[in-house]
PDB file of N, CA and C in Angstrom:
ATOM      1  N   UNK A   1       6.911 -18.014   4.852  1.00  0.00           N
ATOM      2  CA  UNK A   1       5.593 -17.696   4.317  1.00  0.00           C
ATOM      3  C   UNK A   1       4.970 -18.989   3.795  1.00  0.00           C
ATOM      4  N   UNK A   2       3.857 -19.180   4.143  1.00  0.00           N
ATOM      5  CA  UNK A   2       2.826 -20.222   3.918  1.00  0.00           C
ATOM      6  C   UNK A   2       2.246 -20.060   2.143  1.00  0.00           C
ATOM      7  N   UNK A   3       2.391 -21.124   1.541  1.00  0.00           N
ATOM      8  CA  UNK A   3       1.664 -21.123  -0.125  1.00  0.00           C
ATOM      9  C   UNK A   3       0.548 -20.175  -0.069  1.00  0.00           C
ATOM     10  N   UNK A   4      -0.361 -21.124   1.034  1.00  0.00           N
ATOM     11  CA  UNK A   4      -1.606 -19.764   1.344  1.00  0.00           C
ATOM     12  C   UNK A   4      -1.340 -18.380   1.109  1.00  0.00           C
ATOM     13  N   UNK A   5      -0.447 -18.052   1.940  1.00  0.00           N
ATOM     14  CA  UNK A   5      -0.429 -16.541   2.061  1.00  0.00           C
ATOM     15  C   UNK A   5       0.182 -15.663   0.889  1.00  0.00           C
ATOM     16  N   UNK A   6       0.877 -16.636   0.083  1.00  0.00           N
ATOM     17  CA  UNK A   6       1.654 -15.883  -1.278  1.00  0.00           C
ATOM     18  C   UNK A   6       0.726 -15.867  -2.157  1.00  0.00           C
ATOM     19  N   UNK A   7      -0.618 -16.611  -2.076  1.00  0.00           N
ATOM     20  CA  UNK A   7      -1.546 -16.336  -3.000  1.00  0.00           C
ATOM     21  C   UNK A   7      -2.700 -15.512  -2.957  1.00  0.00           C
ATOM     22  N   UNK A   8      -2.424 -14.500  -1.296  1.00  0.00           N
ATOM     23  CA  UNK A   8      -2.667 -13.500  -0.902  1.00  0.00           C
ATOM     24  C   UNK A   8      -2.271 -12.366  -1.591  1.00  0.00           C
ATOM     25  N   UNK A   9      -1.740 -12.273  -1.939  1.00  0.00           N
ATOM     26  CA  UNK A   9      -0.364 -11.085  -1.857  1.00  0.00           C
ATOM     27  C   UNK A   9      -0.590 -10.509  -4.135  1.00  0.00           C
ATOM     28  N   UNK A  10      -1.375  -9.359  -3.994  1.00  0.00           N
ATOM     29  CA  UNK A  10      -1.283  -9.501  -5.485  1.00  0.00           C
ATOM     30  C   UNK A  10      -0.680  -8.050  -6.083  1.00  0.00           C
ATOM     31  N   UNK A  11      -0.407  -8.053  -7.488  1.00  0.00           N
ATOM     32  CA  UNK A  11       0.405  -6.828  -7.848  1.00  0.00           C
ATOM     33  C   UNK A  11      -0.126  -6.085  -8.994  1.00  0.00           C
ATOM     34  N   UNK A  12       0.093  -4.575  -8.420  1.00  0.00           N
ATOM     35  CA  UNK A  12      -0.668  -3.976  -9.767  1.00  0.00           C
ATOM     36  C   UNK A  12       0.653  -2.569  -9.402  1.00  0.00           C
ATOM     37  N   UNK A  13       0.677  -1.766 -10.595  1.00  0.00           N
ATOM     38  CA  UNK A  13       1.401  -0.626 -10.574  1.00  0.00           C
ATOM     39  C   UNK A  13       0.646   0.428 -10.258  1.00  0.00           C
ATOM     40  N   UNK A  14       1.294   1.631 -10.336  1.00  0.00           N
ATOM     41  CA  UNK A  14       0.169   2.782  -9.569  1.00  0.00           C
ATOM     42  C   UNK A  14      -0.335   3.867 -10.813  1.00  0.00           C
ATOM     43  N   UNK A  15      -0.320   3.202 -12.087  1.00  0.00           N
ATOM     44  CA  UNK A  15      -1.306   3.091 -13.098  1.00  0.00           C
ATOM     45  C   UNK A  15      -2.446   2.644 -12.707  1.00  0.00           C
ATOM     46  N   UNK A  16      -2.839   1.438 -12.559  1.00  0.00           N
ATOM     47  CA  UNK A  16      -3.665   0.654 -12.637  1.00  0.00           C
ATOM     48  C   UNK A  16      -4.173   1.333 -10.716  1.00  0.00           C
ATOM     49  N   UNK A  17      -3.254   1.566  -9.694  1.00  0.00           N
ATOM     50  CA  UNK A  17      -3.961   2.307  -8.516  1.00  0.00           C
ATOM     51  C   UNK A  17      -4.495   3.687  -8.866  1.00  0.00           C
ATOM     52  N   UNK A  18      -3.683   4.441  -9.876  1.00  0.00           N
ATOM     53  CA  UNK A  18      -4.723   5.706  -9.865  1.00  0.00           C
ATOM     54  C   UNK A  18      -5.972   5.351 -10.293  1.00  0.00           C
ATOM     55  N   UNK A  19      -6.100   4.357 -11.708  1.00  0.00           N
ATOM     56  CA  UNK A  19      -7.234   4.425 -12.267  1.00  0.00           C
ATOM     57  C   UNK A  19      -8.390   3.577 -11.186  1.00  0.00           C
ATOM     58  N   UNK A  20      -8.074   3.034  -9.878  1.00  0.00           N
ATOM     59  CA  UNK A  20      -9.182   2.400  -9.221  1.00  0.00           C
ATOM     60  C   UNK A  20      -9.188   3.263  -8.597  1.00  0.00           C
ATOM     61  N   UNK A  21      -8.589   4.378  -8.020  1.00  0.00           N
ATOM     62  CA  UNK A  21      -8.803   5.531  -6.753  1.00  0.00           C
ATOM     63  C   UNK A  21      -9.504   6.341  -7.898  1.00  0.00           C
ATOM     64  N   UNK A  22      -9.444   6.763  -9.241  1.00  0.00           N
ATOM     65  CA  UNK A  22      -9.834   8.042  -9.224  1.00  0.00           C
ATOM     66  C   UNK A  22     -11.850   7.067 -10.151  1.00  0.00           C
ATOM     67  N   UNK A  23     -11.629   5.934 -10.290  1.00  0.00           N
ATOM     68  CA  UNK A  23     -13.258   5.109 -10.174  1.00  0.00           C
ATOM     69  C   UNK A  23     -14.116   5.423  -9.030  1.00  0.00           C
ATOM     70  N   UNK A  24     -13.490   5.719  -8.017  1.00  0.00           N
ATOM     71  CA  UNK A  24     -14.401   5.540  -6.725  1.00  0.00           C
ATOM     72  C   UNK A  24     -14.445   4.602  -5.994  1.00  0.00           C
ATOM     73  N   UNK A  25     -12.834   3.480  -5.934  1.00  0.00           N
ATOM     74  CA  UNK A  25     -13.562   2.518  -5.720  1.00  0.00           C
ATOM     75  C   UNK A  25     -12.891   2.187  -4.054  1.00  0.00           C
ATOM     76  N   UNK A  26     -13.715   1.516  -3.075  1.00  0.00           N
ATOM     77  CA  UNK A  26     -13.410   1.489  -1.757  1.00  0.00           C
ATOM     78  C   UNK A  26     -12.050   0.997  -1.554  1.00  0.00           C
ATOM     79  N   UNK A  27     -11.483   1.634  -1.404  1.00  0.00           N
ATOM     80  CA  UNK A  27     -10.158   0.369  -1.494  1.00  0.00           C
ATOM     81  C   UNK A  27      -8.958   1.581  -0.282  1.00  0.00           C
ATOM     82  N   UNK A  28      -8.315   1.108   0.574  1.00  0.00           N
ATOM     83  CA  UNK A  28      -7.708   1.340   1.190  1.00  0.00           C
ATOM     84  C   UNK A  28      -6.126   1.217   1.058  1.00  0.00           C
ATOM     85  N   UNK A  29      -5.560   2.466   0.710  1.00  0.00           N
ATOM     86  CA  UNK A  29      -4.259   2.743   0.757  1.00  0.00           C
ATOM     87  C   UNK A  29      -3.474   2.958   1.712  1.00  0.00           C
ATOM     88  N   UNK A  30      -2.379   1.645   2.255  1.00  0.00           N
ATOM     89  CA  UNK A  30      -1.671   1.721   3.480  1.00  0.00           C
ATOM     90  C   UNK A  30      -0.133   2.175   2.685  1.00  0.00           C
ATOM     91  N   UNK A  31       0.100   3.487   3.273  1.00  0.00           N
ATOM     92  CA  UNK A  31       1.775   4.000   3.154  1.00  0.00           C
ATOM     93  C   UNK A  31       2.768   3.868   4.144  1.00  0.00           C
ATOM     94  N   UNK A  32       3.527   2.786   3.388  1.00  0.00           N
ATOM     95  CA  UNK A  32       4.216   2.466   4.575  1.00  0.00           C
ATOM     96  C   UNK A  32       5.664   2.925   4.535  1.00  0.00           C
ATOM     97  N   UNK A  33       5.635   3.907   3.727  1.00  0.00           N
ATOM     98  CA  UNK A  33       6.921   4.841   4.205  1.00  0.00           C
ATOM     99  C   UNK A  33       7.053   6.026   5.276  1.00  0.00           C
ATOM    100  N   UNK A  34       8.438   6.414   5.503  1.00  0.00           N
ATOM    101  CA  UNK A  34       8.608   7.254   6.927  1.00  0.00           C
ATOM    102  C   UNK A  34       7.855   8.573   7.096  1.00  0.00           C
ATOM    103  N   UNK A  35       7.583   8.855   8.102  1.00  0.00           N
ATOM    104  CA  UNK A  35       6.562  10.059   8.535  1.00  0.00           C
ATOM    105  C   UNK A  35       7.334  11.201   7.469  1.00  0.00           C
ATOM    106  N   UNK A  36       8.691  11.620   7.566  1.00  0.00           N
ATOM    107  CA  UNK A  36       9.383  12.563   6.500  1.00  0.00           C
ATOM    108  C   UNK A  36       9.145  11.848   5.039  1.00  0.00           C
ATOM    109  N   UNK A  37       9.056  11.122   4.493  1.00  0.00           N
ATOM    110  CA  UNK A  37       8.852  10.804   2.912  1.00  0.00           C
ATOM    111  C   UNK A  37       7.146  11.113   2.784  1.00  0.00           C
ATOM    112  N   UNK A  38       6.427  10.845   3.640  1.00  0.00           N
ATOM    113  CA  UNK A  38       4.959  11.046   3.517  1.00  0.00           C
ATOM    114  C   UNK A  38       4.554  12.462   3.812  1.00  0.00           C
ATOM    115  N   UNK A  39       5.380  13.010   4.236  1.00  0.00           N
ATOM    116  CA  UNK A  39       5.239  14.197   4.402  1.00  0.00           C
ATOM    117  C   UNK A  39       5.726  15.131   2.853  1.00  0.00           C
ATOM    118  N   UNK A  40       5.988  15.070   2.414  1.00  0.00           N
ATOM    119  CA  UNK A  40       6.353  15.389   1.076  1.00  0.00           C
ATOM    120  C   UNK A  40       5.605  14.819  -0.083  1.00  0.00           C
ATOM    121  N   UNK A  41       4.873  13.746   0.175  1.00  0.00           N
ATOM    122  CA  UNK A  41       3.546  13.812  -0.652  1.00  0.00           C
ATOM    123  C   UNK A  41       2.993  12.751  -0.962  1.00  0.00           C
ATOM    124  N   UNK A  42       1.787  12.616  -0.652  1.00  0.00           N
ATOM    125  CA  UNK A  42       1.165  11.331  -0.335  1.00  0.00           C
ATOM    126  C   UNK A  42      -0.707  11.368  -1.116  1.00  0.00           C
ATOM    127  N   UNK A  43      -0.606   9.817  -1.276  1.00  0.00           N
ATOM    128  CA  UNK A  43      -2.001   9.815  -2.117  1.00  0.00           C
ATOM    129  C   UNK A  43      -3.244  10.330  -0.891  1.00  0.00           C
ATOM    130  N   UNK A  44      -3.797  11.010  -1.386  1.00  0.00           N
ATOM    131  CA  UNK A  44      -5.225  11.219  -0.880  1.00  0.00           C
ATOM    132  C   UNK A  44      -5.658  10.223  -0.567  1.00  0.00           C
ATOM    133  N   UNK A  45      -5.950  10.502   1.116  1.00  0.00           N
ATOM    134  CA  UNK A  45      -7.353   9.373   1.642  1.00  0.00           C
ATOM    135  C   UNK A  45      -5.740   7.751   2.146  1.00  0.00           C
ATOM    136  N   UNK A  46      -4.490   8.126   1.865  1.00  0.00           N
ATOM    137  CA  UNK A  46      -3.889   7.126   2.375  1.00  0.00           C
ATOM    138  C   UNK A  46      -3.675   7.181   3.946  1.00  0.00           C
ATOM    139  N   UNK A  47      -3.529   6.107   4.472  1.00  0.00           N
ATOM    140  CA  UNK A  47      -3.144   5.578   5.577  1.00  0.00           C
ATOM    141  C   UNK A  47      -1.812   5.439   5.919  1.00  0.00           C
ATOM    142  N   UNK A  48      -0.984   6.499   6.686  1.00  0.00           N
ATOM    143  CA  UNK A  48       0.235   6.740   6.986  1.00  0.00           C
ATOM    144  C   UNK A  48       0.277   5.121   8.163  1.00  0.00           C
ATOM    145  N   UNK A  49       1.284   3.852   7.905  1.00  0.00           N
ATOM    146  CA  UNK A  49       1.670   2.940   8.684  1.00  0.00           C
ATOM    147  C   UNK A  49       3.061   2.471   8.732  1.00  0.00           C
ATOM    148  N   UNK A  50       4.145   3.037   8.904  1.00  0.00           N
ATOM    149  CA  UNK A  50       5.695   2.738   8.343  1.00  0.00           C
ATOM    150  C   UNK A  50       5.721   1.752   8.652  1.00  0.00           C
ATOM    151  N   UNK A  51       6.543   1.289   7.985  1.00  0.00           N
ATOM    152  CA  UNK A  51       7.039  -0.137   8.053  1.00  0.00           C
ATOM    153  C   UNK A  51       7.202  -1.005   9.521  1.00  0.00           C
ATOM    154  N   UNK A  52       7.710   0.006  10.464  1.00  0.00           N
ATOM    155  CA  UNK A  52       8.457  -0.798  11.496  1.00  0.00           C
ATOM    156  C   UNK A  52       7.556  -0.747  12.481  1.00  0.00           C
ATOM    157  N   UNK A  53       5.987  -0.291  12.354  1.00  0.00           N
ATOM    158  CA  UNK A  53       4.863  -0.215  13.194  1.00  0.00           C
ATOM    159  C   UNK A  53       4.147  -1.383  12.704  1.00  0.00           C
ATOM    160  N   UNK A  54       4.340  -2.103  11.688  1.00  0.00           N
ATOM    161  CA  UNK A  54       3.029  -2.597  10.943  1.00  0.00           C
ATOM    162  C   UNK A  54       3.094  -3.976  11.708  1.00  0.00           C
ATOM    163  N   UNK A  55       3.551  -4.153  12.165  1.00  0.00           N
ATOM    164  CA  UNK A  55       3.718  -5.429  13.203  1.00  0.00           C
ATOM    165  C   UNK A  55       2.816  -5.334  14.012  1.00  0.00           C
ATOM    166  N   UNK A  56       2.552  -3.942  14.843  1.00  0.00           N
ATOM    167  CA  UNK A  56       2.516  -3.400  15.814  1.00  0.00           C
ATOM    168  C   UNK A  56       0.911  -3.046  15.901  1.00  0.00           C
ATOM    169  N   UNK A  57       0.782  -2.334  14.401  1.00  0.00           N
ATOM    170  CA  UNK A  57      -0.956  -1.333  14.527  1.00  0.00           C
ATOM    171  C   UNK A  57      -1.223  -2.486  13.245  1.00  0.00           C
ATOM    172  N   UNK A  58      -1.124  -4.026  12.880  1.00  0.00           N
ATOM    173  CA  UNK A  58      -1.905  -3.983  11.964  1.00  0.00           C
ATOM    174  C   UNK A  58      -3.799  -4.153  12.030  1.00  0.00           C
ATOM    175  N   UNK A  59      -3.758  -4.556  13.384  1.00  0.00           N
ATOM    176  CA  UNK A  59      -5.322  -4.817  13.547  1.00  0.00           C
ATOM    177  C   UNK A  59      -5.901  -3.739  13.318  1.00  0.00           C
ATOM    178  N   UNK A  60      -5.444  -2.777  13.242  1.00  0.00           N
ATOM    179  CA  UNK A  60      -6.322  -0.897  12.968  1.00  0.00           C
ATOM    180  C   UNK A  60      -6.749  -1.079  11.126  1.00  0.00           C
ATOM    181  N   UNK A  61      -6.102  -2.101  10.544  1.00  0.00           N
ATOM    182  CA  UNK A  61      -6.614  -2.158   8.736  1.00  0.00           C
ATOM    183  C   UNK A  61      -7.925  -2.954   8.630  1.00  0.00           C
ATOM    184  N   UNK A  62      -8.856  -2.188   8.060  1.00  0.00           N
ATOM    185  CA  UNK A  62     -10.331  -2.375   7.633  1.00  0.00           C
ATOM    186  C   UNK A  62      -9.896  -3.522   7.091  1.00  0.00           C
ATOM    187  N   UNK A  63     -10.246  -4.666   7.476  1.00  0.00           N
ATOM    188  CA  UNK A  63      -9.594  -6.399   6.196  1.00  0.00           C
ATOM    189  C   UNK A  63     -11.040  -5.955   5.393  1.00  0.00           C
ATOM    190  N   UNK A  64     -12.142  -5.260   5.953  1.00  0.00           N
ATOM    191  CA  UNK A  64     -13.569  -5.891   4.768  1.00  0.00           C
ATOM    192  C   UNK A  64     -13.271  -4.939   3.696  1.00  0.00           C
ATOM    193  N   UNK A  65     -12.135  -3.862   3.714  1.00  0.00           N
ATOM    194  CA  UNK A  65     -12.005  -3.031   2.246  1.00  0.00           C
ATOM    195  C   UNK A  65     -10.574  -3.781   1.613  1.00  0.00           C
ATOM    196  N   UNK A  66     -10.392  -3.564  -0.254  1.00  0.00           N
ATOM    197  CA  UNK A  66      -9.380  -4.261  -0.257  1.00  0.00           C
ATOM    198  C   UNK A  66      -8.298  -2.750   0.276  1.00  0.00           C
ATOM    199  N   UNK A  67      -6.933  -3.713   0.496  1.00  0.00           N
ATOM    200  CA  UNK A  67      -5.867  -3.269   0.822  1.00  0.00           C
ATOM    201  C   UNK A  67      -4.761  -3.216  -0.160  1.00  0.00           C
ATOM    202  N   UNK A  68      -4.044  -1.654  -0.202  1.00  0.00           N
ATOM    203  CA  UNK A  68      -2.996  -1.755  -1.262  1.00  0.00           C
ATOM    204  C   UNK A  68      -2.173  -1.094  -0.812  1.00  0.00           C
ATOM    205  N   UNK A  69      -0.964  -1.429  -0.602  1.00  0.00           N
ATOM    206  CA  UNK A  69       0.465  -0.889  -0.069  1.00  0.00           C
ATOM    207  C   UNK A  69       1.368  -0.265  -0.888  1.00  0.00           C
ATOM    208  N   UNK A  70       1.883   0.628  -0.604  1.00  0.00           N
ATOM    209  CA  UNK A  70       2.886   1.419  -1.104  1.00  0.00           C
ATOM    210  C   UNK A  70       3.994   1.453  -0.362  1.00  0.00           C
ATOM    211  N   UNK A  71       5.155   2.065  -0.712  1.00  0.00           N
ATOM    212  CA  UNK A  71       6.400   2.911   0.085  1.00  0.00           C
ATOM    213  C   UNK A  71       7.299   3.295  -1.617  1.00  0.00           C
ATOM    214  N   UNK A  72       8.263   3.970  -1.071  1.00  0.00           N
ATOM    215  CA  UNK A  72       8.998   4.368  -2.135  1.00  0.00           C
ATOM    216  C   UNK A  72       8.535   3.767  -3.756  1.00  0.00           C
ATOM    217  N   UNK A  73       9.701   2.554  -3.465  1.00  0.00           N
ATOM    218  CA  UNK A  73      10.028   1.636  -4.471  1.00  0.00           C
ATOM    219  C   UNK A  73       9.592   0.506  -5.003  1.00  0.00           C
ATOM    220  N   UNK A  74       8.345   0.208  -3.871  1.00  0.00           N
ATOM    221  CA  UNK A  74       8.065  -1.605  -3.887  1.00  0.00           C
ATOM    222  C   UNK A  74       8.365  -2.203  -2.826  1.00  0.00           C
ATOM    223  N   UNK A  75       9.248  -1.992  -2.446  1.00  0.00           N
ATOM    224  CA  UNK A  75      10.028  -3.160  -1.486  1.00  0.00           C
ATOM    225  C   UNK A  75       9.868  -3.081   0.013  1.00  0.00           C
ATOM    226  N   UNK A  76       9.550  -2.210   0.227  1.00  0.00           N
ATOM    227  CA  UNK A  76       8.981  -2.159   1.923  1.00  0.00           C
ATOM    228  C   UNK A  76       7.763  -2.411   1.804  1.00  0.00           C
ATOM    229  N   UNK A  77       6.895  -1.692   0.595  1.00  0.00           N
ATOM    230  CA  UNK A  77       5.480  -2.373   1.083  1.00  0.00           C
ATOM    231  C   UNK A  77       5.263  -3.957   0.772  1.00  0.00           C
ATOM    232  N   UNK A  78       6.037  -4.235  -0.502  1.00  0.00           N
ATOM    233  CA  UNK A  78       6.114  -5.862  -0.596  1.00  0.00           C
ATOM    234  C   UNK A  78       6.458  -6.561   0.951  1.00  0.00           C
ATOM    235  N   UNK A  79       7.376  -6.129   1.827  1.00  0.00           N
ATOM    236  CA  UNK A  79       7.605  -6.641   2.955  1.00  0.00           C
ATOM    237  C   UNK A  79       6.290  -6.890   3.868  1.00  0.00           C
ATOM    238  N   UNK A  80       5.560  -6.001   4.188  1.00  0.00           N
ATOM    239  CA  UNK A  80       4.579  -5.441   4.666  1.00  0.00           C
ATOM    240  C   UNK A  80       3.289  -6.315   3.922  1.00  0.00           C
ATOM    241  N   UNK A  81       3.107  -6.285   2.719  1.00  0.00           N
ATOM    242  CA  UNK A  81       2.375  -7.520   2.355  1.00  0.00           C
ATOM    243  C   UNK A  81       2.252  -8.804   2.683  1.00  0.00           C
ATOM    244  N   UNK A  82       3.800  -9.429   2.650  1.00  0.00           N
ATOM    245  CA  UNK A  82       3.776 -10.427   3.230  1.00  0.00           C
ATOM    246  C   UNK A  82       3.622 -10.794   4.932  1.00  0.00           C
ATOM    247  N   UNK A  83       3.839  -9.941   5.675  1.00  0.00           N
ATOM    248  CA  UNK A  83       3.694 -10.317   6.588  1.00  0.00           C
ATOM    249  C   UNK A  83       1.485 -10.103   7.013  1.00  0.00           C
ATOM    250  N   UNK A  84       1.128  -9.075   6.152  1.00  0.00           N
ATOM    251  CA  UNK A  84      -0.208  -9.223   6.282  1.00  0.00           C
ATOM    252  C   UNK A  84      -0.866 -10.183   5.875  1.00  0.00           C
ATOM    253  N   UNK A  85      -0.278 -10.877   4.592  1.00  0.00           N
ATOM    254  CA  UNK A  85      -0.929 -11.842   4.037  1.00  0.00           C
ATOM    255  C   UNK A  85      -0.907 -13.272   5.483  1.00  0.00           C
ATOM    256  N   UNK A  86      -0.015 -13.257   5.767  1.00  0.00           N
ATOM    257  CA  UNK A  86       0.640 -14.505   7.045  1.00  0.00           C
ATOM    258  C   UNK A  86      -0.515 -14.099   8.332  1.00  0.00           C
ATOM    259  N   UNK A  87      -0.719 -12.744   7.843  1.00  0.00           N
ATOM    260  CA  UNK A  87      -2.064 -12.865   8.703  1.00  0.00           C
ATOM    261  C   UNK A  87      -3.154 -12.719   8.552  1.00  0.00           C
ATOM    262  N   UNK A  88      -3.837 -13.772   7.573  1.00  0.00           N
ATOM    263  CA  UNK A  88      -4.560 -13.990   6.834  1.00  0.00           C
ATOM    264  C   UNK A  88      -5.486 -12.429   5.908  1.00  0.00           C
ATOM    265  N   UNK A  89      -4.843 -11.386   5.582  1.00  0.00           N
ATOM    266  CA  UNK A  89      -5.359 -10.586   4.924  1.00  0.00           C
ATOM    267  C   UNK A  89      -5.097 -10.251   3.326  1.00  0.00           C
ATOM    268  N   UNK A  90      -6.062 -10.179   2.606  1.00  0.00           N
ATOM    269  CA  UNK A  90      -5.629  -9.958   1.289  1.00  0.00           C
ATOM    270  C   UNK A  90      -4.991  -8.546   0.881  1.00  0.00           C
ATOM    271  N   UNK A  91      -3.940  -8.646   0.433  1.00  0.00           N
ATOM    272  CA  UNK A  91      -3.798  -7.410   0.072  1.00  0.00           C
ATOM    273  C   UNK A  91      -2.615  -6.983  -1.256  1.00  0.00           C
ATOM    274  N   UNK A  92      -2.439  -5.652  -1.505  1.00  0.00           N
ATOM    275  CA  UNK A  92      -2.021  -6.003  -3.004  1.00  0.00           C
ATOM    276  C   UNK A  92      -1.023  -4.890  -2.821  1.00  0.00           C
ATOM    277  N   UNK A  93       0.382  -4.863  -3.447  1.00  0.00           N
ATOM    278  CA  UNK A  93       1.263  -4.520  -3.766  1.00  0.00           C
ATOM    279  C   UNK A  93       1.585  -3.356  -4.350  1.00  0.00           C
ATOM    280  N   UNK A  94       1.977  -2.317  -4.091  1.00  0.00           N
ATOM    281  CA  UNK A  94       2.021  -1.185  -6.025  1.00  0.00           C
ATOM    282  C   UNK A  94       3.606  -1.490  -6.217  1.00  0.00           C
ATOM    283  N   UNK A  95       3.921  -2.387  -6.951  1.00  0.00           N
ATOM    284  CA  UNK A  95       5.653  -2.780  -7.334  1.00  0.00           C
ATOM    285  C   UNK A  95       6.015  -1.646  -7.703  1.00  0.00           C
ATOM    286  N   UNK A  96       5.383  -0.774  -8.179  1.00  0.00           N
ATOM    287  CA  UNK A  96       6.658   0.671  -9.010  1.00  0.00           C
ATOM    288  C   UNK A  96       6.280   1.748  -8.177  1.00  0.00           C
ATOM    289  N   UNK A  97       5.462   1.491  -6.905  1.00  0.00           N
ATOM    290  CA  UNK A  97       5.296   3.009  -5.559  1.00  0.00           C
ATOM    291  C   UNK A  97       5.376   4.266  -6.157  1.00  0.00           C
ATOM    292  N   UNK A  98       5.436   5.267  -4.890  1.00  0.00           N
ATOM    293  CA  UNK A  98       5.329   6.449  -4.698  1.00  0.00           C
ATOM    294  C   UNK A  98       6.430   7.020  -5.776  1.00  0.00           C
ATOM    295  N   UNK A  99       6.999   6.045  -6.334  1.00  0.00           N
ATOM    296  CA  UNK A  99       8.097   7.517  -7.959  1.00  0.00           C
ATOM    297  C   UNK A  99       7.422   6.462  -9.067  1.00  0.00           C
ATOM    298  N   UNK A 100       6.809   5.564  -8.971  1.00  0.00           N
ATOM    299  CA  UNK A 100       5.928   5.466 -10.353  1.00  0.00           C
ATOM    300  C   UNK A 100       4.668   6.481 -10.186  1.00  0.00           C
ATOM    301  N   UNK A 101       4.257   6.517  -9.097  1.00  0.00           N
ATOM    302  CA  UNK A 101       3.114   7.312  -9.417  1.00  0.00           C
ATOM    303  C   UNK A 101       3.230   9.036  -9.366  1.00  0.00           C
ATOM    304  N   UNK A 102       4.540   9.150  -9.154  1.00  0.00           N
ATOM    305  CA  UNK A 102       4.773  10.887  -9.123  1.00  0.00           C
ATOM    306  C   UNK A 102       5.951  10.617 -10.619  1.00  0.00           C
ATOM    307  N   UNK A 103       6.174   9.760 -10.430  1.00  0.00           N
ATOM    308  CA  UNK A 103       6.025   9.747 -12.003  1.00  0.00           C
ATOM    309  C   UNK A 103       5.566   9.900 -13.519  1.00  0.00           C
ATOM    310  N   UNK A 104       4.544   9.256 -13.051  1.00  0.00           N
ATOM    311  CA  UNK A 104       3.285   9.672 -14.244  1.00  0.00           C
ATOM    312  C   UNK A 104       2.518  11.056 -13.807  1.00  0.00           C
ATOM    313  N   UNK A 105       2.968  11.743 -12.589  1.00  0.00           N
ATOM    314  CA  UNK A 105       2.398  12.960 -12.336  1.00  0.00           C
ATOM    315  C   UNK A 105       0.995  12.998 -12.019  1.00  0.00           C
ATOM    316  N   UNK A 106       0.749  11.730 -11.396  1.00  0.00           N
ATOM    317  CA  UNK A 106      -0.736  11.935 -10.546  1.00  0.00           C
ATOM    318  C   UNK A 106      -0.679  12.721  -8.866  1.00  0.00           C
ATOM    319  N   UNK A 107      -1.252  13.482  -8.988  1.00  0.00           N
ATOM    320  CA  UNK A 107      -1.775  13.961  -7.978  1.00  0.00           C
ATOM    321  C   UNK A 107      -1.158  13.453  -6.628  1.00  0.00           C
ATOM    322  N   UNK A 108      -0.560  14.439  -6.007  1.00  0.00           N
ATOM    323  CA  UNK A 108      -0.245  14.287  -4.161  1.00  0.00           C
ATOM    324  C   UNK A 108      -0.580  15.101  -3.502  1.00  0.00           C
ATOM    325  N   UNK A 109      -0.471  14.738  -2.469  1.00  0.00           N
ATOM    326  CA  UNK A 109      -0.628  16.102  -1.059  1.00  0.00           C
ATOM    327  C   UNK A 109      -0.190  16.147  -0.482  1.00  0.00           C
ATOM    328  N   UNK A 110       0.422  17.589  -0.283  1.00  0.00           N
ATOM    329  CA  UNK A 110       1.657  17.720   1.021  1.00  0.00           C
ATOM    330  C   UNK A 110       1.284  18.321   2.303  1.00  0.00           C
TER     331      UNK A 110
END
């Protein structure tokens, strides 16, 4: 990974993502966990992309909205960040994912 691209790459928890989804604000949620984990409950208005496609479909991500990744734990969408950032897209992290935010008991859909 290029300096450039790590200064792509930014982090917020899914505190700070509910409170910009439930603002209104344009921002595009890529889930990049498996078709069965998303199927069991997923943020409104997200973008189902697993991990092992994102190589594959990333030109299908709006770059002019920002971008914020999820999966479980952090760590697949952190993966997934970096390789978007390497291609020149900004995009931002939720480090505590899909059990911080069904954690705090915001809202999913199954």
């Amino acid at each position: 990974m290029t300096p450039e691209s790590s200064q792509q790459i930014g982090h917020t928890d899914a505190t700070e993502l509910y409170n910009r989804v439930q603002s209104g604000e344009d921002l595009l949620v890529v889930d990049v966990r498996e078709p069965w984990e998303h199927a069991q409950g997923v943020i409104a208005g997200a973008v189902l992309m697993p991990l092992a496609q994102v190589r594959e479909r990333w030109r299908e991500l709006d770059a002019t909205r920002p971008i914020t990744l999820i999966c479980h734990l952090g760590a697949r969408s952190a993966m997934a960040a970096r390789f978007l950032a390497q291609q020149g897209l900004t995009v931002v992290n939720v480090d505590d994912g899909m059990a911080g935010w069904e954690g705090h008991g915001y809202p999913v859909l199954t």
